[in-house]
PDB file of N, CA and C in Angstrom:
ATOM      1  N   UNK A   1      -9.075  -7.935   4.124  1.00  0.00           N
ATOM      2  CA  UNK A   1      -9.013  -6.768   3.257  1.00  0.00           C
ATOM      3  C   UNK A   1      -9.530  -5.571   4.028  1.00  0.00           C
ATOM      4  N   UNK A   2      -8.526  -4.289   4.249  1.00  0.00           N
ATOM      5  CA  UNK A   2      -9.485  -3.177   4.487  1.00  0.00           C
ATOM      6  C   UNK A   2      -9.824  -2.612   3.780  1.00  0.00           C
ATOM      7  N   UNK A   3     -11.090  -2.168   4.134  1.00  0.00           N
ATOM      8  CA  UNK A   3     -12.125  -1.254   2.905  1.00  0.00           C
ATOM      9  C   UNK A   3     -12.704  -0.017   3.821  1.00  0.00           C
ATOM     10  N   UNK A   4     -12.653   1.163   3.334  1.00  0.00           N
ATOM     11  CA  UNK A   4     -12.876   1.938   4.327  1.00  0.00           C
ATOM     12  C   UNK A   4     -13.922   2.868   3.122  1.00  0.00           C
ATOM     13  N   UNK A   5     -15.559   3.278   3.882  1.00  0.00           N
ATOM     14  CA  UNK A   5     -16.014   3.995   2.941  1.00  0.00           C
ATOM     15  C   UNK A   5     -16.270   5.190   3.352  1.00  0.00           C
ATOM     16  N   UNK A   6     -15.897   6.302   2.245  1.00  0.00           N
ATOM     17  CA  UNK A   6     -15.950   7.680   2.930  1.00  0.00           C
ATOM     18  C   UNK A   6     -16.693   8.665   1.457  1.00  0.00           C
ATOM     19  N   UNK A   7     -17.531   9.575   1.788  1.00  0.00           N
ATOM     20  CA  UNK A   7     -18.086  10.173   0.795  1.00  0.00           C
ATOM     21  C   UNK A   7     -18.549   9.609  -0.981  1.00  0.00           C
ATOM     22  N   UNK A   8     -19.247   8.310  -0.499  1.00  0.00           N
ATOM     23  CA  UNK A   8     -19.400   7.810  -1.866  1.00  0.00           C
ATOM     24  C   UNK A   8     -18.383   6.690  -2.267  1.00  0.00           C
ATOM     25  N   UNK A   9     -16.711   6.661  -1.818  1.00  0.00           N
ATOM     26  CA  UNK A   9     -15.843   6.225  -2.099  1.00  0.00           C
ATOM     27  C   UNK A   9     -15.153   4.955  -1.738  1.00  0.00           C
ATOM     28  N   UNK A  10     -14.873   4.027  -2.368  1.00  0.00           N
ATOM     29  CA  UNK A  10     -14.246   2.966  -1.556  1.00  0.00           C
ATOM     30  C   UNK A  10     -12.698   3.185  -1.437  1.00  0.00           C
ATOM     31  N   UNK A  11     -12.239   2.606  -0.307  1.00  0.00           N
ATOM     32  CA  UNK A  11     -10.738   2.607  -0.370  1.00  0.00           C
ATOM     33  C   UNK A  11     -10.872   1.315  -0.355  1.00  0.00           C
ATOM     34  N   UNK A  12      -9.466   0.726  -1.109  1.00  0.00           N
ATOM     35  CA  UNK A  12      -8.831  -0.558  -0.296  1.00  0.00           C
ATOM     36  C   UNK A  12      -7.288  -0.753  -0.770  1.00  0.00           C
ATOM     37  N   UNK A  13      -6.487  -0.655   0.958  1.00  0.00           N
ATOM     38  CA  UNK A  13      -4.936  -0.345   0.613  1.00  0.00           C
ATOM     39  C   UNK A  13      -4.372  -1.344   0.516  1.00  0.00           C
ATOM     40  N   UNK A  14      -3.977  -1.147  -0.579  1.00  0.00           N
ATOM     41  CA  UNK A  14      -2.714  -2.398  -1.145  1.00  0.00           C
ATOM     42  C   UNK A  14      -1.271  -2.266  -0.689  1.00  0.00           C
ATOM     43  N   UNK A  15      -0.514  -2.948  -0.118  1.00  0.00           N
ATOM     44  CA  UNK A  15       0.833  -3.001  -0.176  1.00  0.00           C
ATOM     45  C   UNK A  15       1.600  -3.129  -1.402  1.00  0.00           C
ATOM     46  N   UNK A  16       2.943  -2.542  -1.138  1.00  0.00           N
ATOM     47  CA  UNK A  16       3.864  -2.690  -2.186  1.00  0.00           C
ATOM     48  C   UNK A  16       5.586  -2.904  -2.425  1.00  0.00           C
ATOM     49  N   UNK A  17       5.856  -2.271  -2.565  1.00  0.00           N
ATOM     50  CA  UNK A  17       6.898  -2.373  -2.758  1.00  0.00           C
ATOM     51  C   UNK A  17       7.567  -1.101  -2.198  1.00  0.00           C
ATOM     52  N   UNK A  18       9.055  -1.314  -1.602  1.00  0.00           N
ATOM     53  CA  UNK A  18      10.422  -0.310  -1.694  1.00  0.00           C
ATOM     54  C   UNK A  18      11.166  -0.995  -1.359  1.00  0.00           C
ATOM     55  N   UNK A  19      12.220  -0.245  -2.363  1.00  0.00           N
ATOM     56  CA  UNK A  19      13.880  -0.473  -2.567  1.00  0.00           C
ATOM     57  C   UNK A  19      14.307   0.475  -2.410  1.00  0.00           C
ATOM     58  N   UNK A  20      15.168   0.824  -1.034  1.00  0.00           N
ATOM     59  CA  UNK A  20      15.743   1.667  -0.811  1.00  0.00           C
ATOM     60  C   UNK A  20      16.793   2.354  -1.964  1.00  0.00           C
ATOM     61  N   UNK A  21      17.676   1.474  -2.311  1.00  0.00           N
ATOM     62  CA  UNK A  21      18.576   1.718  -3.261  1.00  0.00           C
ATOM     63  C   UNK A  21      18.413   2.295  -4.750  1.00  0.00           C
ATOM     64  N   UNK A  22      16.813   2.090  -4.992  1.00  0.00           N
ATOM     65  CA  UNK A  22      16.301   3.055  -6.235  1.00  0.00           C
ATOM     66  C   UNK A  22      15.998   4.244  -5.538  1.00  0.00           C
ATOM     67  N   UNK A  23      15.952   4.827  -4.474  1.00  0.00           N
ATOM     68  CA  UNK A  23      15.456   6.332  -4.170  1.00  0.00           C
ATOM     69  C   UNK A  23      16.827   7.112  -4.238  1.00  0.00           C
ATOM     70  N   UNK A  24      16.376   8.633  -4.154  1.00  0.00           N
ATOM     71  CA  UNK A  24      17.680   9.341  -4.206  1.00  0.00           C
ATOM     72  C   UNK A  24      17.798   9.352  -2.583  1.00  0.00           C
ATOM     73  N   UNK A  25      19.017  10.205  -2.226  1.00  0.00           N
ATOM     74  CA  UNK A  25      19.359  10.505  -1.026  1.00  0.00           C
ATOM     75  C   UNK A  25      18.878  10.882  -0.192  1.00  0.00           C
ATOM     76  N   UNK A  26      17.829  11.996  -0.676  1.00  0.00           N
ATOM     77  CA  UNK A  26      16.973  12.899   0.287  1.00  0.00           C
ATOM     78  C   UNK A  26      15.941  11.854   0.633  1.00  0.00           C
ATOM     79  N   UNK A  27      15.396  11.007   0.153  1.00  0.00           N
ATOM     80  CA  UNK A  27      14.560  10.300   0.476  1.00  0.00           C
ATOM     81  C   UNK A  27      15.395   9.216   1.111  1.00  0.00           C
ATOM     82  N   UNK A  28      16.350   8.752   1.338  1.00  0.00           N
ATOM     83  CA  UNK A  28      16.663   7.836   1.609  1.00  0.00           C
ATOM     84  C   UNK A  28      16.833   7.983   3.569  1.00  0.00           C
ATOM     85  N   UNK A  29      17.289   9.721   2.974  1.00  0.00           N
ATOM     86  CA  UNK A  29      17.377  10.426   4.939  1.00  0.00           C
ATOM     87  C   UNK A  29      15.898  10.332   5.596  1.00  0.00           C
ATOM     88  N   UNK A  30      15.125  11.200   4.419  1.00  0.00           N
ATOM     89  CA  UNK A  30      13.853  10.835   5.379  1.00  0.00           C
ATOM     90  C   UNK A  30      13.837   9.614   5.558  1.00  0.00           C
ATOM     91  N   UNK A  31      13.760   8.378   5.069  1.00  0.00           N
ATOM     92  CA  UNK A  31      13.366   6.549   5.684  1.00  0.00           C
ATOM     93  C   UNK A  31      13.571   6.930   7.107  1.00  0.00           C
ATOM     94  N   UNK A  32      14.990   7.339   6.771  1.00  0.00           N
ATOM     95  CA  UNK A  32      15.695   6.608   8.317  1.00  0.00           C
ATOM     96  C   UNK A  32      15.249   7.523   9.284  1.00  0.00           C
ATOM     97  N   UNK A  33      15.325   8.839   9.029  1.00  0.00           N
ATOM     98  CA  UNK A  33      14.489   9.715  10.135  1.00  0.00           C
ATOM     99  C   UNK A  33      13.196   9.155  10.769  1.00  0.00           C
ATOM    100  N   UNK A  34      12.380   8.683   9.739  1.00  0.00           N
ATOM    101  CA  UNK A  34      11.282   7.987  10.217  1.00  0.00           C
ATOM    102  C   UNK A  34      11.259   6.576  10.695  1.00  0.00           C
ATOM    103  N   UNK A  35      12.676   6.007  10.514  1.00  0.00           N
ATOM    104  CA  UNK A  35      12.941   4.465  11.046  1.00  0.00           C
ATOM    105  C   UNK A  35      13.449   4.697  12.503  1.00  0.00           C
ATOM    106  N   UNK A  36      13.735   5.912  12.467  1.00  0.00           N
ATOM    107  CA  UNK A  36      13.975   6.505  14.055  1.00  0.00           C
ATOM    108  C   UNK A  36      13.071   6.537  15.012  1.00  0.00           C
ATOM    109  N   UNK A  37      11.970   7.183  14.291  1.00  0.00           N
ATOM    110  CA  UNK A  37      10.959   7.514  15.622  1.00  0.00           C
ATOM    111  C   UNK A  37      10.196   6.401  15.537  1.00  0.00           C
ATOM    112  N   UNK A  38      10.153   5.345  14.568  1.00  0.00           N
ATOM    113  CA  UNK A  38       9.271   4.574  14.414  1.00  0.00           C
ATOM    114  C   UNK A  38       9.445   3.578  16.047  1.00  0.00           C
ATOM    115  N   UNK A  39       8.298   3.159  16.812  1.00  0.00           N
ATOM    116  CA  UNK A  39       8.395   2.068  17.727  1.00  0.00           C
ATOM    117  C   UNK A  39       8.472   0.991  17.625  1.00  0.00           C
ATOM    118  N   UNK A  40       7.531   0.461  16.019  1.00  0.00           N
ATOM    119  CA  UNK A  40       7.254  -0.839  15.966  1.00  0.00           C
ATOM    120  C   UNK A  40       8.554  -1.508  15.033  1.00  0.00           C
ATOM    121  N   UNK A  41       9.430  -2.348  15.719  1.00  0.00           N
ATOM    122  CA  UNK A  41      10.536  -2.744  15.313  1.00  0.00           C
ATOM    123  C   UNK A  41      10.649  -3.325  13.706  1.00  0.00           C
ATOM    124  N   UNK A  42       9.328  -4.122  13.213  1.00  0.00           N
ATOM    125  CA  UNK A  42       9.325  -4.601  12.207  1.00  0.00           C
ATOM    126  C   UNK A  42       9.132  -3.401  11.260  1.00  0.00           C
ATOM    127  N   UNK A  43       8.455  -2.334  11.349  1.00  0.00           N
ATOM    128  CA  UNK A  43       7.888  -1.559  10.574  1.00  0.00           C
ATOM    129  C   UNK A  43       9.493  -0.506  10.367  1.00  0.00           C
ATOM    130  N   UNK A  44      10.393  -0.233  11.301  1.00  0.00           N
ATOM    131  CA  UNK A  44      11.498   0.210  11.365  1.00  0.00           C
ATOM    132  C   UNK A  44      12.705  -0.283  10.234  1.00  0.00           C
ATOM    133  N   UNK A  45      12.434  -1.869  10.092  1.00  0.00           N
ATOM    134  CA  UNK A  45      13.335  -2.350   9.374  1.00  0.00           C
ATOM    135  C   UNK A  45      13.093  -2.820   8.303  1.00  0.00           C
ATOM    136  N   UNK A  46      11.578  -2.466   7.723  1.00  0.00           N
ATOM    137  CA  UNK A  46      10.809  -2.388   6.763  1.00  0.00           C
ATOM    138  C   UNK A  46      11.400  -1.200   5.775  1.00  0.00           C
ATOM    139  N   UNK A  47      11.720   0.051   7.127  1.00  0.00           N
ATOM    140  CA  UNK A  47      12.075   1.455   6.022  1.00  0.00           C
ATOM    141  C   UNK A  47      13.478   1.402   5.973  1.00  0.00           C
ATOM    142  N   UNK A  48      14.109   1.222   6.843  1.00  0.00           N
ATOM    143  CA  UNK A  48      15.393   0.908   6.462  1.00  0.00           C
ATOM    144  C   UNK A  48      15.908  -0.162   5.025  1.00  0.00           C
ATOM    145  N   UNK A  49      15.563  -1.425   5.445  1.00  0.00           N
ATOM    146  CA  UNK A  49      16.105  -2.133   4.399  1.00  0.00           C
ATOM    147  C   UNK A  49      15.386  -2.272   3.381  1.00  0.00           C
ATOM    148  N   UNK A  50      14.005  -1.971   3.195  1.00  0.00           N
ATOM    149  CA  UNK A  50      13.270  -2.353   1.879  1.00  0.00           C
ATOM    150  C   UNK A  50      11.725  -3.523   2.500  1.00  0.00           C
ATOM    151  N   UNK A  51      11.098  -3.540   1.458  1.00  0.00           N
ATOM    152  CA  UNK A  51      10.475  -4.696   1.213  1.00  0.00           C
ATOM    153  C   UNK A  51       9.256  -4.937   0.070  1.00  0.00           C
ATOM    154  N   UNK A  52       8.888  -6.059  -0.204  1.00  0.00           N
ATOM    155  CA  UNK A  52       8.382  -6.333  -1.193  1.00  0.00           C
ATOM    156  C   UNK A  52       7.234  -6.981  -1.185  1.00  0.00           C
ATOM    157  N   UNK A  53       6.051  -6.979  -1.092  1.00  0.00           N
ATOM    158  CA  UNK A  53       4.509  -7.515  -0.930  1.00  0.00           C
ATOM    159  C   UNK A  53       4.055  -7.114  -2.250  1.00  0.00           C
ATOM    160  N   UNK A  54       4.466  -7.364  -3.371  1.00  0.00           N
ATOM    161  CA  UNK A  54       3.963  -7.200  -4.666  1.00  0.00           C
ATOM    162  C   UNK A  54       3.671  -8.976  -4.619  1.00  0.00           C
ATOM    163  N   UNK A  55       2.657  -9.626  -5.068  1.00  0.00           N
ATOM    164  CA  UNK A  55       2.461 -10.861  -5.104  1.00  0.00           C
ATOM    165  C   UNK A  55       1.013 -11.289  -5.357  1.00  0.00           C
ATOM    166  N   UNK A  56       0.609 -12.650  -6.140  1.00  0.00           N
ATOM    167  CA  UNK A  56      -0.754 -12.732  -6.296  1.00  0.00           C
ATOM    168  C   UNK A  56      -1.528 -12.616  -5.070  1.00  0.00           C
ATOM    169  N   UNK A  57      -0.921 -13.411  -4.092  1.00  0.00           N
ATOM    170  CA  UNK A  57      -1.676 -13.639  -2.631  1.00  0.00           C
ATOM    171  C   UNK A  57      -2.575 -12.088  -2.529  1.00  0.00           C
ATOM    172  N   UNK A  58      -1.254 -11.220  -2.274  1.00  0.00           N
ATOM    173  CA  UNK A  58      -1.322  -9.942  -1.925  1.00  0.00           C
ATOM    174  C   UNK A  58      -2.881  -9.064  -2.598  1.00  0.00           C
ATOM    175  N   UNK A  59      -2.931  -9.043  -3.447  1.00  0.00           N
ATOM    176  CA  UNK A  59      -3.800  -8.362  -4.708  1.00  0.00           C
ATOM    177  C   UNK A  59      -5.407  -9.770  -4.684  1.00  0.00           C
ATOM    178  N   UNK A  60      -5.030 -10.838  -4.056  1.00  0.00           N
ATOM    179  CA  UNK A  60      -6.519 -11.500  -4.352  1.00  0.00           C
ATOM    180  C   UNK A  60      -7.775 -11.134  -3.559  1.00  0.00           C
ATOM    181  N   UNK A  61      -7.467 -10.532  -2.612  1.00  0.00           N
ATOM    182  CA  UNK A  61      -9.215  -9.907  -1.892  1.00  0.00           C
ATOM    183  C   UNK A  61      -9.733  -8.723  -3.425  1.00  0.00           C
ATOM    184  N   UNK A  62      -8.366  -7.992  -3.522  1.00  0.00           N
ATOM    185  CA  UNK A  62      -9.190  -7.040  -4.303  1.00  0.00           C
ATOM    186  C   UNK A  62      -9.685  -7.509  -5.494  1.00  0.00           C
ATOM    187  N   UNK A  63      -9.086  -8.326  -6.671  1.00  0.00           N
ATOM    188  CA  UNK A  63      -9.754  -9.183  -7.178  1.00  0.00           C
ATOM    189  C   UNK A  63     -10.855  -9.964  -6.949  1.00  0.00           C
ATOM    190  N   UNK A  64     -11.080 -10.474  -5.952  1.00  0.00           N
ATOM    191  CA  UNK A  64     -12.742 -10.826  -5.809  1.00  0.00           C
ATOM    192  C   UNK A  64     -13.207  -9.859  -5.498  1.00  0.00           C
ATOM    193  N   UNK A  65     -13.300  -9.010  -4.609  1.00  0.00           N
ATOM    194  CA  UNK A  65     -13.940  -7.469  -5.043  1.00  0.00           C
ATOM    195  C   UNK A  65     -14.803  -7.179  -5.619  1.00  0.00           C
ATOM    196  N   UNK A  66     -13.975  -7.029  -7.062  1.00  0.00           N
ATOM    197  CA  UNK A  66     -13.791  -6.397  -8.215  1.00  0.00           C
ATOM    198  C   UNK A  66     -15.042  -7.570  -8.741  1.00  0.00           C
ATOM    199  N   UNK A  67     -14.612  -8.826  -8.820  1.00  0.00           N
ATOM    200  CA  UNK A  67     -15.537  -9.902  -9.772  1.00  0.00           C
ATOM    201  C   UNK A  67     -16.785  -9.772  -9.171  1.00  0.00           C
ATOM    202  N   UNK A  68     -17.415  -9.231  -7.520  1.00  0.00           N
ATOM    203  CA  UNK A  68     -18.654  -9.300  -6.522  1.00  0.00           C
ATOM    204  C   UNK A  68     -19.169  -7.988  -7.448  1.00  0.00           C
ATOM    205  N   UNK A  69     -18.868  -6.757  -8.232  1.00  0.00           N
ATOM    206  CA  UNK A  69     -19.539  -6.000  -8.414  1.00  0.00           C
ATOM    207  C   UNK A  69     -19.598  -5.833  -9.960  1.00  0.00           C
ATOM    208  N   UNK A  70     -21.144  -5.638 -10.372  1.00  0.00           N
ATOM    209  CA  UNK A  70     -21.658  -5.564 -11.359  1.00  0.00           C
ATOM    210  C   UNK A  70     -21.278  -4.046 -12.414  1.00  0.00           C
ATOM    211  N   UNK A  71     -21.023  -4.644 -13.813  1.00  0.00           N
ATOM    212  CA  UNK A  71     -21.441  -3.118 -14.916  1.00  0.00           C
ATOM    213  C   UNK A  71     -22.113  -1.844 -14.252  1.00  0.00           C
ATOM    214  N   UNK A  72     -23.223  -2.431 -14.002  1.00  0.00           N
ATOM    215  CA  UNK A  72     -24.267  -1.412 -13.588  1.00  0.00           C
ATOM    216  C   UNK A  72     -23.710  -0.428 -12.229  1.00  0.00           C
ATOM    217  N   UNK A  73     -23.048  -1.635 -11.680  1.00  0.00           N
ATOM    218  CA  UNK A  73     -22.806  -0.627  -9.825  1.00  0.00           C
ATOM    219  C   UNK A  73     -21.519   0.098  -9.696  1.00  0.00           C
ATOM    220  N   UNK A  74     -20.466  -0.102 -10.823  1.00  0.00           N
ATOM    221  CA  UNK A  74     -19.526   0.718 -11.258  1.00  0.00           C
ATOM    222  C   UNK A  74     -20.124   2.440 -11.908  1.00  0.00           C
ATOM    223  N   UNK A  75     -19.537   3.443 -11.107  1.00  0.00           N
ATOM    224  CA  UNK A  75     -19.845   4.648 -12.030  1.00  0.00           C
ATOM    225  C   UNK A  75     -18.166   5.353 -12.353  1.00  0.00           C
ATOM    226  N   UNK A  76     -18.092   5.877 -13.308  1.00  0.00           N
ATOM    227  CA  UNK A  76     -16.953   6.897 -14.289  1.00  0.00           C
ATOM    228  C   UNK A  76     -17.792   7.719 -13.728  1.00  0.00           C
ATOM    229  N   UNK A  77     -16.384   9.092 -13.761  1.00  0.00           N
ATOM    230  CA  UNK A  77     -16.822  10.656 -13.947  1.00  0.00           C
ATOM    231  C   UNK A  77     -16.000  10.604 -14.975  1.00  0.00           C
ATOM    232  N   UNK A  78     -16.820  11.661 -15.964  1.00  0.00           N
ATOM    233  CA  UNK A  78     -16.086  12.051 -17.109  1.00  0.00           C
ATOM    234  C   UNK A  78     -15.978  13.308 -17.012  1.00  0.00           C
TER     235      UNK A  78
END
């Protein structure tokens, strides 16, 4: 899991999902513009054709996480 802490804040980036074929056009040019310059071959054909890392696997670090921290060590801004 990466967790990166910056000003108080936790990150932690989840993967997801794209389907090329739900975006409009203009977005579909940028992909490929950026499947252009991209080097890393997998990450190229990632924007081109799509892909999908929505899955339990995917989401279980942050779930334990989530269960490691207490009521108390959670804060809201209201």
């Amino acid at each position: 899991m990466l967790e990166m802490k910056a000003a108080g804040w936790t990150h932690i980036a989840l993967r997801g999902r794209l389907d090329p074929k739900t975006l409009s056009v203009w977005r579909r040019i940028l992909l490929r513009i950026g499947a252009w310059t991209d080097k890393d071959h997998e990450a190229r054909r990632e924007e081109l054709e799509g892909f999908d890392f929505m899955d339990q696997a995917a989401i279980a670090p942050i779930v334990e996480w989530v269960k490691t921290r207490t009521p108390s060590s959670v804060q809201t801004s209201a």
